[in-house]
C-alpha atoms as a PDB file:
ATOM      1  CA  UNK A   1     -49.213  81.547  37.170  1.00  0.00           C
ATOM      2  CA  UNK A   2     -49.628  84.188  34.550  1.00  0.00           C
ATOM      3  CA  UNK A   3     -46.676  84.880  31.985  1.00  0.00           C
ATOM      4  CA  UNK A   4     -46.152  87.698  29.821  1.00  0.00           C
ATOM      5  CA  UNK A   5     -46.641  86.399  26.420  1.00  0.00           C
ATOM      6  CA  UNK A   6     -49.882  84.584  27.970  1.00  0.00           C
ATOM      7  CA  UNK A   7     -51.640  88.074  27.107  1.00  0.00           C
ATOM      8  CA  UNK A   8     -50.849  87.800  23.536  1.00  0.00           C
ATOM      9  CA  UNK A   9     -51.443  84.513  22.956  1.00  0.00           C
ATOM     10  CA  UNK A  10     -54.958  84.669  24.461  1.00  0.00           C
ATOM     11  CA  UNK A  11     -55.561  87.851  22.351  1.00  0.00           C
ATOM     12  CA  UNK A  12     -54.446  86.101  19.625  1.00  0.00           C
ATOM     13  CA  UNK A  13     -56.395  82.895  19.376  1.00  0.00           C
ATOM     14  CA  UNK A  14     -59.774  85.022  20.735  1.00  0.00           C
ATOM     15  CA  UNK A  15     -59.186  87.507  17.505  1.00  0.00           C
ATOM     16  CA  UNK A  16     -58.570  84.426  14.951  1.00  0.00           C
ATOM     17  CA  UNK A  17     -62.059  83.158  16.936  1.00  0.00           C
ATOM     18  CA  UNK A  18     -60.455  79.908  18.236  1.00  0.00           C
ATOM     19  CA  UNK A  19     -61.573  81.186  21.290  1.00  0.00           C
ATOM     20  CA  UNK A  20     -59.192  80.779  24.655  1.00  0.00           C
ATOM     21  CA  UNK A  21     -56.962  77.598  24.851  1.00  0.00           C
ATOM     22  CA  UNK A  22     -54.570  76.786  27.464  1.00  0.00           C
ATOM     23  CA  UNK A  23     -51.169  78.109  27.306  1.00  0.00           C
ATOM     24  CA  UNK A  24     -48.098  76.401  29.025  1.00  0.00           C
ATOM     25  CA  UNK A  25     -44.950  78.117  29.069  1.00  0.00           C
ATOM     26  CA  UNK A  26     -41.932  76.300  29.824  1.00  0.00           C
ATOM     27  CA  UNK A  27     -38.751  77.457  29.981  1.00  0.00           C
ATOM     28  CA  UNK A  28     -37.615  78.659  26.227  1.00  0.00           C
ATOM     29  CA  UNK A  29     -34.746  76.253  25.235  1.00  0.00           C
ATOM     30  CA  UNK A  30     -36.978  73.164  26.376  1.00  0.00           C
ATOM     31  CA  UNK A  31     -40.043  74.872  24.241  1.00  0.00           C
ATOM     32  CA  UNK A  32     -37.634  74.780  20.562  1.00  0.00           C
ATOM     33  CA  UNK A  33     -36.346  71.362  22.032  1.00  0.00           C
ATOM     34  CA  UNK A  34     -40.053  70.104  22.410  1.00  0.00           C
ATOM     35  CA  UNK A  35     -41.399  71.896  19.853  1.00  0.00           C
ATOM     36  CA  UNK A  36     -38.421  70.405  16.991  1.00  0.00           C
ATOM     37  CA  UNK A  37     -39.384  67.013  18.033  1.00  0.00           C
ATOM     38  CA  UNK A  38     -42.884  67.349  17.530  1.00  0.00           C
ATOM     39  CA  UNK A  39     -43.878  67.128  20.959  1.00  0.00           C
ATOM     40  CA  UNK A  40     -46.161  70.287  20.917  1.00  0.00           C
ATOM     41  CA  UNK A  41     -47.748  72.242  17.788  1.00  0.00           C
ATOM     42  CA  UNK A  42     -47.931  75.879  18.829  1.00  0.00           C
ATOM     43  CA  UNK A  43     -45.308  77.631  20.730  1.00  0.00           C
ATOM     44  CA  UNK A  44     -44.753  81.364  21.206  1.00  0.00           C
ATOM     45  CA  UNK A  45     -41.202  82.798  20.479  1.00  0.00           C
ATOM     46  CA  UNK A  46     -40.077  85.901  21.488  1.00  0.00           C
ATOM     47  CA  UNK A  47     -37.160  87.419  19.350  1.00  0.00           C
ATOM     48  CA  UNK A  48     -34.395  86.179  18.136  1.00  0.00           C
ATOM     49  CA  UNK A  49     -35.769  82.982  18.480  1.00  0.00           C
ATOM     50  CA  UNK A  50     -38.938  83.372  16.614  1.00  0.00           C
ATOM     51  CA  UNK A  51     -36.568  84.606  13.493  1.00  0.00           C
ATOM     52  CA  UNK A  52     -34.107  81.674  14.175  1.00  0.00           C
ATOM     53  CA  UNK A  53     -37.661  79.367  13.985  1.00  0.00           C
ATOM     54  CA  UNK A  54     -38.748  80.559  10.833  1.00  0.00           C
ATOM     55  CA  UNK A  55     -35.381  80.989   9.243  1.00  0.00           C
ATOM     56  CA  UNK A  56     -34.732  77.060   9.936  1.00  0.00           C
ATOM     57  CA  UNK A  57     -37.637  75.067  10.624  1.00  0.00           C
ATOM     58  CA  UNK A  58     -40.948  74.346   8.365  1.00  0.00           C
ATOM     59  CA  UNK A  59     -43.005  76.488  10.730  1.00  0.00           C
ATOM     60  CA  UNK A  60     -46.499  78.319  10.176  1.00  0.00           C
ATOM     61  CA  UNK A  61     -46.775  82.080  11.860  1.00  0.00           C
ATOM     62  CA  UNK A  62     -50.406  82.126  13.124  1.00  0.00           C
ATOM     63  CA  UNK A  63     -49.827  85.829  14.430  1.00  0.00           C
ATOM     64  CA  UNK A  64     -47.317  88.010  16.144  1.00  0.00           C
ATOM     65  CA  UNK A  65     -47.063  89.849  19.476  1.00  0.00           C
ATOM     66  CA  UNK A  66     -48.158  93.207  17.321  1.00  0.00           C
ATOM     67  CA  UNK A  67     -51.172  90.588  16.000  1.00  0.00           C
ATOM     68  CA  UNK A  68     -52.709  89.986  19.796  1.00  0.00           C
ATOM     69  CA  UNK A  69     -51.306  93.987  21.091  1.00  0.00           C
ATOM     70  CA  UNK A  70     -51.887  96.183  17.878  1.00  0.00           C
ATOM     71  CA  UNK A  71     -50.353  99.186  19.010  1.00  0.00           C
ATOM     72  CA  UNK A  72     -46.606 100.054  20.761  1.00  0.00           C
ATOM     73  CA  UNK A  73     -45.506  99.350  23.688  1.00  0.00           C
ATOM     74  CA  UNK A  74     -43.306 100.598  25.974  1.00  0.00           C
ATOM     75  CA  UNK A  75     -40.456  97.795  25.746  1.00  0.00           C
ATOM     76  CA  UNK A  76     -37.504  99.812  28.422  1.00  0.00           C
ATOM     77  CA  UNK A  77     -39.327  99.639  31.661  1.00  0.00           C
ATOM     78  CA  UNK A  78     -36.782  99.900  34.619  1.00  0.00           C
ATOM     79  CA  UNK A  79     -38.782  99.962  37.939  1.00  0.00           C
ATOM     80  CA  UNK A  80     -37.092 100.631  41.437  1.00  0.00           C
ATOM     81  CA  UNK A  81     -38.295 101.445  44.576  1.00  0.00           C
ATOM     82  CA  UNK A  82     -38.447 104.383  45.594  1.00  0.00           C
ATOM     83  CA  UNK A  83     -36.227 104.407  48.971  1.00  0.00           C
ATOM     84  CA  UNK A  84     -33.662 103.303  47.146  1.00  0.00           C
ATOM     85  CA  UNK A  85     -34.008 105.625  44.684  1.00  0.00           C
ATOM     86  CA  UNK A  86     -34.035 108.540  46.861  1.00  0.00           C
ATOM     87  CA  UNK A  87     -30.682 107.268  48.303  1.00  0.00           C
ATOM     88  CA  UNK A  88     -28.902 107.022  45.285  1.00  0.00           C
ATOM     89  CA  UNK A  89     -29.870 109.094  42.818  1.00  0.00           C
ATOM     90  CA  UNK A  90     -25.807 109.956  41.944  1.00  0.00           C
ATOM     91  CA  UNK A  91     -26.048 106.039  40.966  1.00  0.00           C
ATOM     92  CA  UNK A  92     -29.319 105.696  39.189  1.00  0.00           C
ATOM     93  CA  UNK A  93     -29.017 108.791  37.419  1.00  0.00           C
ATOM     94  CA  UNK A  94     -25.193 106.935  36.041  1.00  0.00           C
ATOM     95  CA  UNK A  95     -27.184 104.090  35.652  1.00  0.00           C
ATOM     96  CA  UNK A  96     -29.995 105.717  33.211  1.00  0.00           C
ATOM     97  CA  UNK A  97     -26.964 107.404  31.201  1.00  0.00           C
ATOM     98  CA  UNK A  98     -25.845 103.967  30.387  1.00  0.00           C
ATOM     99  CA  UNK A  99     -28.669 102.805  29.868  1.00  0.00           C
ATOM    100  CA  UNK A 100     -29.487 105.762  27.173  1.00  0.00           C
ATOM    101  CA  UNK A 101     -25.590 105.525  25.555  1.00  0.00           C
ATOM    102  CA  UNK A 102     -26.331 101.168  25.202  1.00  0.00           C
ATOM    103  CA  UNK A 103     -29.758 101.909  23.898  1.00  0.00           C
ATOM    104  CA  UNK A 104     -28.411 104.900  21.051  1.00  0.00           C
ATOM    105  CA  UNK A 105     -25.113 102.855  20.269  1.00  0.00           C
ATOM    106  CA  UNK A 106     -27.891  99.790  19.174  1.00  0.00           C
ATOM    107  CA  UNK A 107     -29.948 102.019  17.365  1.00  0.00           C
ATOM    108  CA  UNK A 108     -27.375 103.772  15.378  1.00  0.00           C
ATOM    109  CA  UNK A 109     -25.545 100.933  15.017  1.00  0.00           C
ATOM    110  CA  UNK A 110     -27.282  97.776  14.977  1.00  0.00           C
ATOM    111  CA  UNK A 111     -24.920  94.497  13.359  1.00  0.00           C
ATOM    112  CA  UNK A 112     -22.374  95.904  15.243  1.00  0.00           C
ATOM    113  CA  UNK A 113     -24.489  95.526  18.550  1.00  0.00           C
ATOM    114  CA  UNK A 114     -25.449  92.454  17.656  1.00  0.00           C
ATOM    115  CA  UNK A 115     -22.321  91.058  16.815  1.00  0.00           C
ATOM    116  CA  UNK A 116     -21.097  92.212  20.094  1.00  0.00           C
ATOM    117  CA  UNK A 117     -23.879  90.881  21.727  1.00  0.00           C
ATOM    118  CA  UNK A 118     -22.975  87.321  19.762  1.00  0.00           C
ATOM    119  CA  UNK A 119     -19.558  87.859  20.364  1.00  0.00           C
ATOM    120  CA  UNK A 120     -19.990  87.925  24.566  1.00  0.00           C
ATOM    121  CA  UNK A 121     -22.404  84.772  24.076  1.00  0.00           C
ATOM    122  CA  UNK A 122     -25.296  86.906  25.949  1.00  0.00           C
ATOM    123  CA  UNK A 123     -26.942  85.614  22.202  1.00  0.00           C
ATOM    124  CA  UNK A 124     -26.983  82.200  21.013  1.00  0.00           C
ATOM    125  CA  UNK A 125     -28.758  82.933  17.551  1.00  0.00           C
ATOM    126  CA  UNK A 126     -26.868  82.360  14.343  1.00  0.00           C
ATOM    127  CA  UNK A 127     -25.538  85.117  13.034  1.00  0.00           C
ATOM    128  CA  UNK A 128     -27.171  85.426   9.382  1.00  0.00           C
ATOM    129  CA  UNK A 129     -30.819  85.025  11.071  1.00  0.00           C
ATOM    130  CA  UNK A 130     -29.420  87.624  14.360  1.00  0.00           C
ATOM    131  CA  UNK A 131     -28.074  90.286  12.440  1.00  0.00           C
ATOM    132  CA  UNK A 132     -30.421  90.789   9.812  1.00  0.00           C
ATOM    133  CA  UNK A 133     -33.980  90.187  11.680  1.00  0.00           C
ATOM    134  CA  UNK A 134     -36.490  92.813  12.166  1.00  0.00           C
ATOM    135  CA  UNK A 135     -36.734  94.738  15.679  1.00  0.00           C
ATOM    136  CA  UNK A 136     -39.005  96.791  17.640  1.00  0.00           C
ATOM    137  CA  UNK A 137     -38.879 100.501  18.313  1.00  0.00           C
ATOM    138  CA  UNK A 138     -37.111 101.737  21.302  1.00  0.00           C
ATOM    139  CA  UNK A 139     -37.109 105.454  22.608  1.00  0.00           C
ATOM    140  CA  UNK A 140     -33.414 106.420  22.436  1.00  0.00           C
ATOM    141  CA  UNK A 141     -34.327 109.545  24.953  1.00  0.00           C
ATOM    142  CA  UNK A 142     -35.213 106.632  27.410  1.00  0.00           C
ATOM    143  CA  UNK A 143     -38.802 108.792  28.077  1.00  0.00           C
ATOM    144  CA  UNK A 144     -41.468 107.007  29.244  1.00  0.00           C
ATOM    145  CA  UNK A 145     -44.413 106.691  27.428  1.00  0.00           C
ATOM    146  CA  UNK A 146     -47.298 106.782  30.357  1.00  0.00           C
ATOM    147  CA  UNK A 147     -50.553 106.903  27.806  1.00  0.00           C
ATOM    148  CA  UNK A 148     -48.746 103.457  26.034  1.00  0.00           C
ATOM    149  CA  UNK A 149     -48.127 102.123  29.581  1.00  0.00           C
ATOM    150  CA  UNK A 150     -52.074 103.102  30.221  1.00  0.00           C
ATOM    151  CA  UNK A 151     -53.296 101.366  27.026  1.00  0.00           C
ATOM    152  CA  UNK A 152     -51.127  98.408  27.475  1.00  0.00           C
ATOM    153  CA  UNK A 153     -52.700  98.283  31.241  1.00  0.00           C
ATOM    154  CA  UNK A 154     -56.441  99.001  29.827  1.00  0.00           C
ATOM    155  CA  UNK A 155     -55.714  95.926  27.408  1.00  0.00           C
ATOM    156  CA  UNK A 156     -54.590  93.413  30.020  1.00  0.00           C
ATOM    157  CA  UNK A 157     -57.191  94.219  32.340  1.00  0.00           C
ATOM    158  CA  UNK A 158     -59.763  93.262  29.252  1.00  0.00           C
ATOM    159  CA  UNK A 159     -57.803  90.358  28.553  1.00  0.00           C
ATOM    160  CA  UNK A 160     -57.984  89.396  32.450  1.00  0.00           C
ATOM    161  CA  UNK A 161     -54.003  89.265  32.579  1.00  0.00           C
ATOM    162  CA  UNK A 162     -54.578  92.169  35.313  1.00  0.00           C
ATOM    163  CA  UNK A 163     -57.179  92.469  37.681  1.00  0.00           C
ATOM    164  CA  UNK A 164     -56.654  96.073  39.526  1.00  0.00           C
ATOM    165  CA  UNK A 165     -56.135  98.857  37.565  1.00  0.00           C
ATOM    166  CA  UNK A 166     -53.083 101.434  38.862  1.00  0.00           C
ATOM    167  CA  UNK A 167     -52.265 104.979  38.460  1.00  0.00           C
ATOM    168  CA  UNK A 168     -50.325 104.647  35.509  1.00  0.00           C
ATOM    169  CA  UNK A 169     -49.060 108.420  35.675  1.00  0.00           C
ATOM    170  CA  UNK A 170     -48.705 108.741  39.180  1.00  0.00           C
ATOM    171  CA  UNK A 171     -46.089 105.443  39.001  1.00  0.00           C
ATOM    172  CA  UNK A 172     -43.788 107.120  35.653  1.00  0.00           C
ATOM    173  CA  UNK A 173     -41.033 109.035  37.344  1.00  0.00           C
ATOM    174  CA  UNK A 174     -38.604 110.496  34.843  1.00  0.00           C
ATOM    175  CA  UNK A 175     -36.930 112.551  37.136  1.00  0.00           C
ATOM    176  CA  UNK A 176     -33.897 110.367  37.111  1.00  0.00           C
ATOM    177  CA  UNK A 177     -33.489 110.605  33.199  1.00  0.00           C
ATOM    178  CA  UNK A 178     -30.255 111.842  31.818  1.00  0.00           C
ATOM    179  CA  UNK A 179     -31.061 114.953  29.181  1.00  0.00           C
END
């Protein structure tokens, strides 16, 4: 099975011309269990818990996710089908406007987010390493950006994550989008 960070970490190894090595993913809290008691020596970490890593263990960064994909990505993707859509747009369209107030509220306002975040327990990350880390961009209009959704696509096909290519523009449907 194929995982998402498998792209990456391939890229990653190939362009520091280790060449391709096997990559097992299991489930994150058994990965920083295992990899704490020395039971594997390279693990990938998506944030927080790649800031948590390096804020508290004697770990080595070999690269990042912007190392092995060296350009932006789209990172709010919300896919649907489209009967469903077409049968509720009253409720997807409320959905989206959520979806853009959550999004702006964490970009203008982002210890407070995360603190809420922490606060529910939906993060488990200490607070000095949560609040402070370094995050990617996110569109606060919610747009979709098809020619980053095409280059990511071009990339994993190369990378032999994807096999088919599909018709990235034909699939983005921002009719839904709140204004």
């Amino acid at each position: 099975m194929r995982v998402p960070g498998e792209v990456t970490q391939q890229v990653g190894f190939e362009r520091r011309e280790r060449g391709r090595r096997t990559v097992r993913e299991p489930h994150l809290q058994a990965l920083k269990v295992d990899f704490a008691a020395g039971k594997i020596d390279v693990g990938e970490f998506p944030q927080p818990f790649a800031a948590l890593l390096e804020n508290q263990a004697k770990v080595r960064k070999l690269f990042d996710a912007k190392y092995g994909v060296p350009f932006d990505e789209e990172l709010i993707v919300i896919a649907g089908k489209d009967e469903f859509l077409k049968k509720n747009p009253a409720a997807i369209r409320g959905f989206l406007e959520d979806v853009k107030a959550t999004t702006r509220f964490y970009l203008d306002r982002p210890k407070e987010a995360r603190q809420l975040l922490i606060d529910a327990k939906m993060v488990r990350v200490s607070p000095d390493v949560y609040l402070t880390m370094n995050d990617y961009y996110r569109d606060p209009t919610l747009r979709p950006d098809a020619e980053a959704l095409a280059k990511m696509q071009e990339f994993q096909i190369k990378a032999g994550f994807q096999k088919k290519s599909a018709d990235i523009k034909a699939l983005v449907d921002a009719s839904y989008l709140p204004d």
